[in-house]
C-alpha atoms as a PDB file:
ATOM      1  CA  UNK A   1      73.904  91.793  35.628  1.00  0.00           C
ATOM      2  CA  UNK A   2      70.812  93.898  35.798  1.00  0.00           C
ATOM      3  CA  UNK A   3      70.460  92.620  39.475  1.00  0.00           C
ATOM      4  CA  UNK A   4      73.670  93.875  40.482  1.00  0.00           C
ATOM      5  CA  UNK A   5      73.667  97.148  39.528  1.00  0.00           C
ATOM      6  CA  UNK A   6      70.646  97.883  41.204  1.00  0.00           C
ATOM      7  CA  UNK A   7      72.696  96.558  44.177  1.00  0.00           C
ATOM      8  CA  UNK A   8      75.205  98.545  43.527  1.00  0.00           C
ATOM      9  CA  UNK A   9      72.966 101.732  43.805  1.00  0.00           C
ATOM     10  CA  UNK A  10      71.562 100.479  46.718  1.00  0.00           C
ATOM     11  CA  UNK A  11      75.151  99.753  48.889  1.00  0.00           C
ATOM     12  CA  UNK A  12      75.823 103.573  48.067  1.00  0.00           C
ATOM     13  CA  UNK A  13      72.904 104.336  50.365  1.00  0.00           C
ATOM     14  CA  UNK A  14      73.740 105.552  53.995  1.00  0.00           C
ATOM     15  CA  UNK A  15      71.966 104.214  56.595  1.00  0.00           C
ATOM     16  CA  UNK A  16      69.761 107.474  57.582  1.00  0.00           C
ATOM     17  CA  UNK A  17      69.260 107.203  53.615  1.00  0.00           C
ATOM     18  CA  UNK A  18      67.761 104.104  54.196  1.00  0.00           C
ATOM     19  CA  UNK A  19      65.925 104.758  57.274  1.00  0.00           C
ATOM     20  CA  UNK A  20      64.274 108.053  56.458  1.00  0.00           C
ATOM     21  CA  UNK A  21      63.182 106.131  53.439  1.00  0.00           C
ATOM     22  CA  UNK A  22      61.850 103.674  55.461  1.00  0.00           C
ATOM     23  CA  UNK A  23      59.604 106.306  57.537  1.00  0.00           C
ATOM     24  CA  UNK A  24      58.551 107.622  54.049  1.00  0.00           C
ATOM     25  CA  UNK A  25      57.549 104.627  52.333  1.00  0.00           C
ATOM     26  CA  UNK A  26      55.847 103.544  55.867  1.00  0.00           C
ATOM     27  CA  UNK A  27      53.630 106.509  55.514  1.00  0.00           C
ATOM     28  CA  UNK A  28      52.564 106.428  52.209  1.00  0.00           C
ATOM     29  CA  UNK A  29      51.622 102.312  52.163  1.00  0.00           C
ATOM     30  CA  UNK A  30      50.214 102.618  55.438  1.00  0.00           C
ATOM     31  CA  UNK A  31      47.875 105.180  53.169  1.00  0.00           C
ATOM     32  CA  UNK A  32      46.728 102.453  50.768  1.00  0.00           C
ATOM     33  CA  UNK A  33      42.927 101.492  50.737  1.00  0.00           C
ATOM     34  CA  UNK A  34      43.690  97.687  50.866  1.00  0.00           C
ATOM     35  CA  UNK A  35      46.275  98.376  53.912  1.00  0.00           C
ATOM     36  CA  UNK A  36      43.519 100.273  55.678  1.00  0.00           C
ATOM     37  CA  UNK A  37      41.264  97.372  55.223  1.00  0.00           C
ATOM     38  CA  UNK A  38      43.489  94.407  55.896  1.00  0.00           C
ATOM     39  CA  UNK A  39      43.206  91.911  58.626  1.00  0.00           C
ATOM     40  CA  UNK A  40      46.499  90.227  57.654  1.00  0.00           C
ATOM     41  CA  UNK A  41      49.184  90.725  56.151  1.00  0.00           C
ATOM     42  CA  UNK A  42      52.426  89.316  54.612  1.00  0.00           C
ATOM     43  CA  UNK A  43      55.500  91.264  54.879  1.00  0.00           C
ATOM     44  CA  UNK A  44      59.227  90.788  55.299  1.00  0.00           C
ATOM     45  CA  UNK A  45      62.017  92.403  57.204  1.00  0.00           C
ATOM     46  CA  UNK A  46      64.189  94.594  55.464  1.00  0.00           C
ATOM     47  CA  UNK A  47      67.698  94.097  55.356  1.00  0.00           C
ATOM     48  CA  UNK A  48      70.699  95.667  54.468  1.00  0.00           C
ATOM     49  CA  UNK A  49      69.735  98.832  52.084  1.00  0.00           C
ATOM     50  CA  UNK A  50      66.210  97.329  51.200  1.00  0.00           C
ATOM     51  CA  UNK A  51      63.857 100.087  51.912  1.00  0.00           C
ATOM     52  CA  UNK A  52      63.321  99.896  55.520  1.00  0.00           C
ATOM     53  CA  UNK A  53      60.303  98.190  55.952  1.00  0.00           C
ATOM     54  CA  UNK A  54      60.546  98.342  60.131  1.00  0.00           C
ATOM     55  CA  UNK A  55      58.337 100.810  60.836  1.00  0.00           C
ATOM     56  CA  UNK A  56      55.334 100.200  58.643  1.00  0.00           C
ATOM     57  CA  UNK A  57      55.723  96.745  60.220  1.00  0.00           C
ATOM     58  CA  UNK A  58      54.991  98.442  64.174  1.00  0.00           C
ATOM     59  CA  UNK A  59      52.173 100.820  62.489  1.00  0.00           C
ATOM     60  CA  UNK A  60      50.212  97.570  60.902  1.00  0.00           C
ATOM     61  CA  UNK A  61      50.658  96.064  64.143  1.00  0.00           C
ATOM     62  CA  UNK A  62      49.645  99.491  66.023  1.00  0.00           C
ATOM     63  CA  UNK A  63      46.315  98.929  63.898  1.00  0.00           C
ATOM     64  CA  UNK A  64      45.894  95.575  65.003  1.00  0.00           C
ATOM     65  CA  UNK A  65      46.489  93.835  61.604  1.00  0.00           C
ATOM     66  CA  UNK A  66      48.264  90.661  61.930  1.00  0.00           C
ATOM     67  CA  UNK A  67      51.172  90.394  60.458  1.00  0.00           C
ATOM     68  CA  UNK A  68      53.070  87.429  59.352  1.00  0.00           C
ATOM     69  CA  UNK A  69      56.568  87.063  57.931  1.00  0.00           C
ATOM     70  CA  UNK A  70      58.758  84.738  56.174  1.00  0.00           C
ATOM     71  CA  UNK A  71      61.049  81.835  57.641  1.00  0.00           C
ATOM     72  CA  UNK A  72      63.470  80.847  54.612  1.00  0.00           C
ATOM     73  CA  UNK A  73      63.438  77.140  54.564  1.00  0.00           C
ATOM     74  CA  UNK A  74      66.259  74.816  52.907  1.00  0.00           C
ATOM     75  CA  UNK A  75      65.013  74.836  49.791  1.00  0.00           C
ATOM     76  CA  UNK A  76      64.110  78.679  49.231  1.00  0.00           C
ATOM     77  CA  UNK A  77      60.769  78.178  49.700  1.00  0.00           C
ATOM     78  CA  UNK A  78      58.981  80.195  52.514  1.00  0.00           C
ATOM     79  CA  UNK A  79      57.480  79.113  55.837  1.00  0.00           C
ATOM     80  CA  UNK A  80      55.601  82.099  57.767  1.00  0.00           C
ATOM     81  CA  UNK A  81      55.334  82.729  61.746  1.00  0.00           C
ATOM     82  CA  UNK A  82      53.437  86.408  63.382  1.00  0.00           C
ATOM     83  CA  UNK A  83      55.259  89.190  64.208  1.00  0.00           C
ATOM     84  CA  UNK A  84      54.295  90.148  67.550  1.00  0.00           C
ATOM     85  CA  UNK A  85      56.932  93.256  67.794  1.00  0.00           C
ATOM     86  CA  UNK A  86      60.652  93.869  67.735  1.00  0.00           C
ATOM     87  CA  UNK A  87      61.616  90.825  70.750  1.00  0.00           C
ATOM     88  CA  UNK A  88      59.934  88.377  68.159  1.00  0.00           C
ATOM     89  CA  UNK A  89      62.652  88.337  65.929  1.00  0.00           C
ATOM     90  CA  UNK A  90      65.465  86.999  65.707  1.00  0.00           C
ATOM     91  CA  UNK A  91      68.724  86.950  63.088  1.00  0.00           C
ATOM     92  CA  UNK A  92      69.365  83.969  61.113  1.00  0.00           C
ATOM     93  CA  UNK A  93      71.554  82.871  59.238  1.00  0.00           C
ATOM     94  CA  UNK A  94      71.818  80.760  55.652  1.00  0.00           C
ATOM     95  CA  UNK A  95      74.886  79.612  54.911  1.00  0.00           C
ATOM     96  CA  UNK A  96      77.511  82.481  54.100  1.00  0.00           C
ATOM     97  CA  UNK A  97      74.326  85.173  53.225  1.00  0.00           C
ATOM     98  CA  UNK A  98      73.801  88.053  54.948  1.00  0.00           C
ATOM     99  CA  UNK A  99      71.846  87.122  58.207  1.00  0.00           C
ATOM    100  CA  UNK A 100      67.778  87.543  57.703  1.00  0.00           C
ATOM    101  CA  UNK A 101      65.494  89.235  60.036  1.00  0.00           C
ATOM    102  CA  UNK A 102      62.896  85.995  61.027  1.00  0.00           C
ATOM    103  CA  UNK A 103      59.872  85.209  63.251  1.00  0.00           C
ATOM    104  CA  UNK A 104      60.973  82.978  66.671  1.00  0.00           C
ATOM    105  CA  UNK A 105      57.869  81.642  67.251  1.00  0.00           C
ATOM    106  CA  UNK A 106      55.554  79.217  66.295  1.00  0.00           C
ATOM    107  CA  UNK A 107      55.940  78.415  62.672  1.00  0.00           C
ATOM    108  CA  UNK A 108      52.571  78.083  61.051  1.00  0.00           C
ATOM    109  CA  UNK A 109      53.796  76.828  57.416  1.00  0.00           C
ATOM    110  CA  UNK A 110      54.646  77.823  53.963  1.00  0.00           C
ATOM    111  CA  UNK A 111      50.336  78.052  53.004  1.00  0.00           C
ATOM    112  CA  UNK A 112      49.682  80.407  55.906  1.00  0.00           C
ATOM    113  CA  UNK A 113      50.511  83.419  53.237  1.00  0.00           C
ATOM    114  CA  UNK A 114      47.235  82.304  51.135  1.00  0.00           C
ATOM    115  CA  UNK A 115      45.199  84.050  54.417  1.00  0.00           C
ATOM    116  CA  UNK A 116      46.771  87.463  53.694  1.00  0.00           C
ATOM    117  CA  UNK A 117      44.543  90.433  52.525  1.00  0.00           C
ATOM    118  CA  UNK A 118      48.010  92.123  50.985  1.00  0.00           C
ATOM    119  CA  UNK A 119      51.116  90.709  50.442  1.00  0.00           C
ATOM    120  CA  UNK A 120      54.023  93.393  50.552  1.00  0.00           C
ATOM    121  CA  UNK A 121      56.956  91.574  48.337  1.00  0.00           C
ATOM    122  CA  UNK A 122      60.846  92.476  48.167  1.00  0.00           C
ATOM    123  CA  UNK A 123      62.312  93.341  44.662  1.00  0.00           C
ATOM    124  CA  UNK A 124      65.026  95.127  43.212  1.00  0.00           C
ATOM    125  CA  UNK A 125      62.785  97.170  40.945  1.00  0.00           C
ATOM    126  CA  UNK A 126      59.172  96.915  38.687  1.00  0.00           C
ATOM    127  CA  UNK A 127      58.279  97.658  35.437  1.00  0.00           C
ATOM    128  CA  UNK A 128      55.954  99.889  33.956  1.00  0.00           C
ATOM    129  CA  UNK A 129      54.153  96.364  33.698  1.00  0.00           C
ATOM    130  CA  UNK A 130      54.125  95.798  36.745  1.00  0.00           C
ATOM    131  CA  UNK A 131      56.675  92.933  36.556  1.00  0.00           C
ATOM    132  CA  UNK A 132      59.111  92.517  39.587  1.00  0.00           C
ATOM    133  CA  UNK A 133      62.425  91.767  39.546  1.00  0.00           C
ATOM    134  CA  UNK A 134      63.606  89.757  42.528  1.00  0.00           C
ATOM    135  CA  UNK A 135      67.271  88.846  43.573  1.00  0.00           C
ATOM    136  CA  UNK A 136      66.905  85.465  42.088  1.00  0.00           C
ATOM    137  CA  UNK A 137      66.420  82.810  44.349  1.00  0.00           C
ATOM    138  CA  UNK A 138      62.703  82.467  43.859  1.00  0.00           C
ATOM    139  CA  UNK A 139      61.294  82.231  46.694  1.00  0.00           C
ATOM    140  CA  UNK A 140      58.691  85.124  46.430  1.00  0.00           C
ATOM    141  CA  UNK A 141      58.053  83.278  42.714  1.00  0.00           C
ATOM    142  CA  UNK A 142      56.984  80.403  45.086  1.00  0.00           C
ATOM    143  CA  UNK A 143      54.814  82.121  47.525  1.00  0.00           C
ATOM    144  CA  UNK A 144      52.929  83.480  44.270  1.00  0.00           C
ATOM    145  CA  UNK A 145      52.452  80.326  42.215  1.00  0.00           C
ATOM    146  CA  UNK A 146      50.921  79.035  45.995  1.00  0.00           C
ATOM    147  CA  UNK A 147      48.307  81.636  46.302  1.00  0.00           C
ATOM    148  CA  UNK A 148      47.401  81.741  43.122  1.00  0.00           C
ATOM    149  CA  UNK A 149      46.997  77.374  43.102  1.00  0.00           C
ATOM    150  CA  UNK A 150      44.543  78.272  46.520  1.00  0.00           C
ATOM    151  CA  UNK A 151      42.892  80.457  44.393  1.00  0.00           C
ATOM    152  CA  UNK A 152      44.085  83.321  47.056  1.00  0.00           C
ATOM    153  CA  UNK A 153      43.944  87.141  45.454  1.00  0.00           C
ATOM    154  CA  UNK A 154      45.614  89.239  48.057  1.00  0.00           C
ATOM    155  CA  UNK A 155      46.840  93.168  46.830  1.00  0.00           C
ATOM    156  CA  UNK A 156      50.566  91.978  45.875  1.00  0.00           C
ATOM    157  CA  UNK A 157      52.708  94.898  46.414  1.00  0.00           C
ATOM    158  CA  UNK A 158      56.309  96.203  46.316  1.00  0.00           C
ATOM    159  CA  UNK A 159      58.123  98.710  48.349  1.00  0.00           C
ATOM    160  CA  UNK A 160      60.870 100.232  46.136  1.00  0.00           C
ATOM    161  CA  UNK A 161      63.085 103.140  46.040  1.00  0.00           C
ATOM    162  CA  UNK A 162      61.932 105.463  43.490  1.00  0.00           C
ATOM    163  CA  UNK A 163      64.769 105.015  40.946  1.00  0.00           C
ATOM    164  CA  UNK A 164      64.011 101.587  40.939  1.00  0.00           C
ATOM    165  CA  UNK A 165      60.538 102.055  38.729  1.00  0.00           C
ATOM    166  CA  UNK A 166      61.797 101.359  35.294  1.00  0.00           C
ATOM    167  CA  UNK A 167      60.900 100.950  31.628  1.00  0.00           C
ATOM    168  CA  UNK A 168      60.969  97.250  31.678  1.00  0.00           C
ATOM    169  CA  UNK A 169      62.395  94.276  33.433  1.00  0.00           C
ATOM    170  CA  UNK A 170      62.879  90.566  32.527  1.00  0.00           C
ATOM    171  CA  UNK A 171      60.298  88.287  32.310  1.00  0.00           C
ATOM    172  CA  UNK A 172      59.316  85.174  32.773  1.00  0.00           C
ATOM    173  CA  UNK A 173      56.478  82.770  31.746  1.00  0.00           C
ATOM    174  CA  UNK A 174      56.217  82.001  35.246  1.00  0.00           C
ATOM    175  CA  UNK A 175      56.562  85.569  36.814  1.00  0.00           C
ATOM    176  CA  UNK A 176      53.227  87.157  37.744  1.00  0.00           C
ATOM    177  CA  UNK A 177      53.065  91.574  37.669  1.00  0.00           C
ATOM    178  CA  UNK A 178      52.195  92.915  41.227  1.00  0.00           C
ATOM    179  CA  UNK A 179      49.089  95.479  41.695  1.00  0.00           C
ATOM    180  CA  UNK A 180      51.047  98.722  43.071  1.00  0.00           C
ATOM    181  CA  UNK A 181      54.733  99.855  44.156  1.00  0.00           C
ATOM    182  CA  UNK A 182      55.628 102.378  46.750  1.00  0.00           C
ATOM    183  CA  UNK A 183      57.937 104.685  46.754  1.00  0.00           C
ATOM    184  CA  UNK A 184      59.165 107.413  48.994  1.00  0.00           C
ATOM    185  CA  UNK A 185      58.079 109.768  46.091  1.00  0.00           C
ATOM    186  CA  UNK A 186      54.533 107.428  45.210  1.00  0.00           C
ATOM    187  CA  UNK A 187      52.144 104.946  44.467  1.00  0.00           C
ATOM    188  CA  UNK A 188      51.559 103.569  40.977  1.00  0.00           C
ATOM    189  CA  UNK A 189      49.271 101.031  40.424  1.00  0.00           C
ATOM    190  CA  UNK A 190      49.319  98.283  37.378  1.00  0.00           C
ATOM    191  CA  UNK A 191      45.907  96.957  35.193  1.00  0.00           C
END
């Protein structure tokens, strides 16, 4: 229930909403110490009215930091392939869901994530814990429970809208809190 009503607040958005956002949140995580460092990085394509995650993805590229992205397999777990710019990408679609934004080239498997310096996850919002919420098919629960089993300690962080910083989310013994969300308004960082 929780899940869809931050949906709900999110399919209200216009696209410039989203897209000016997008150019926001871009500038402010392309700001963040461990983005300025990183060789690699994980990401994702935003779709729909996710924060628009587009541009930071040509900026991090700009500054030579590879950047790899997920390839939902059959199972909702996550294989990865490098973004190389715009023409590597192509829509895909999983079953009747909305089509996802994925790498066409080489696919370099679901452990390539454990050579990131930062991870930049999806959510629906965080918690003053620093707990994510996700949409529920747990495949970003799966890419965590890998690096942390190859003993990999990338900066794990979530690009949000800033309504979407709240009191507290559900929990899980199994969900793991993320180091820092940014917003269009923000960064906040979690102990």
């Amino acid at each position: 229930m929780l899940r869809r009503e931050f949906l709900a607040v999110r399919n209200r958005l216009t696209r410039d909403d989203v897209r000016v956002a997008g150019g926001t949140l871009a500038e402010r995580a392309l700001g963040l110490p461990e983005l300025t460092r990183a060789r690699t990085v994980g990401a994702y394509v935003s779709v729909g009215s996710e924060p628009d995650t587009r541009a930071l993805l040509d900026a991090l590229r700009a500054r030579g930091v590879r950047v790899l992205l997920p390839a939902l397999l059959p199972d909702n777990d996550l294989d990865w392939g490098e973004y190389t710019g715009p023409g590597s990408l192509a829509p895909v679609r999983h079953g009747r869901k909305t089509a996802l934004w994925e790498p066409s080239g080489e696919r370099l498997g679901p452990d390539a994530v454990t050579a990131a310096d930062v991870v930049l996850l999806p959510g629906l919002a965080v918690d003053a814990r620093g707990m994510r919420l996700g949409r529920g098919g747990g495949s970003y629960d799966r890419v965590l429970a890998r690096l942390e089993r190859a003993g990999a300690r990338p900066a794990l962080v979530v690009l949000l809208y800033d309504a979407e910083v709240v009191a507290r989310v559900p929990a899980e013994a199994h969900d793991r809190p993320v180091h820092a969300v940014v917003t269009p308004s923000g960064v906040r960082r979690f102990t």
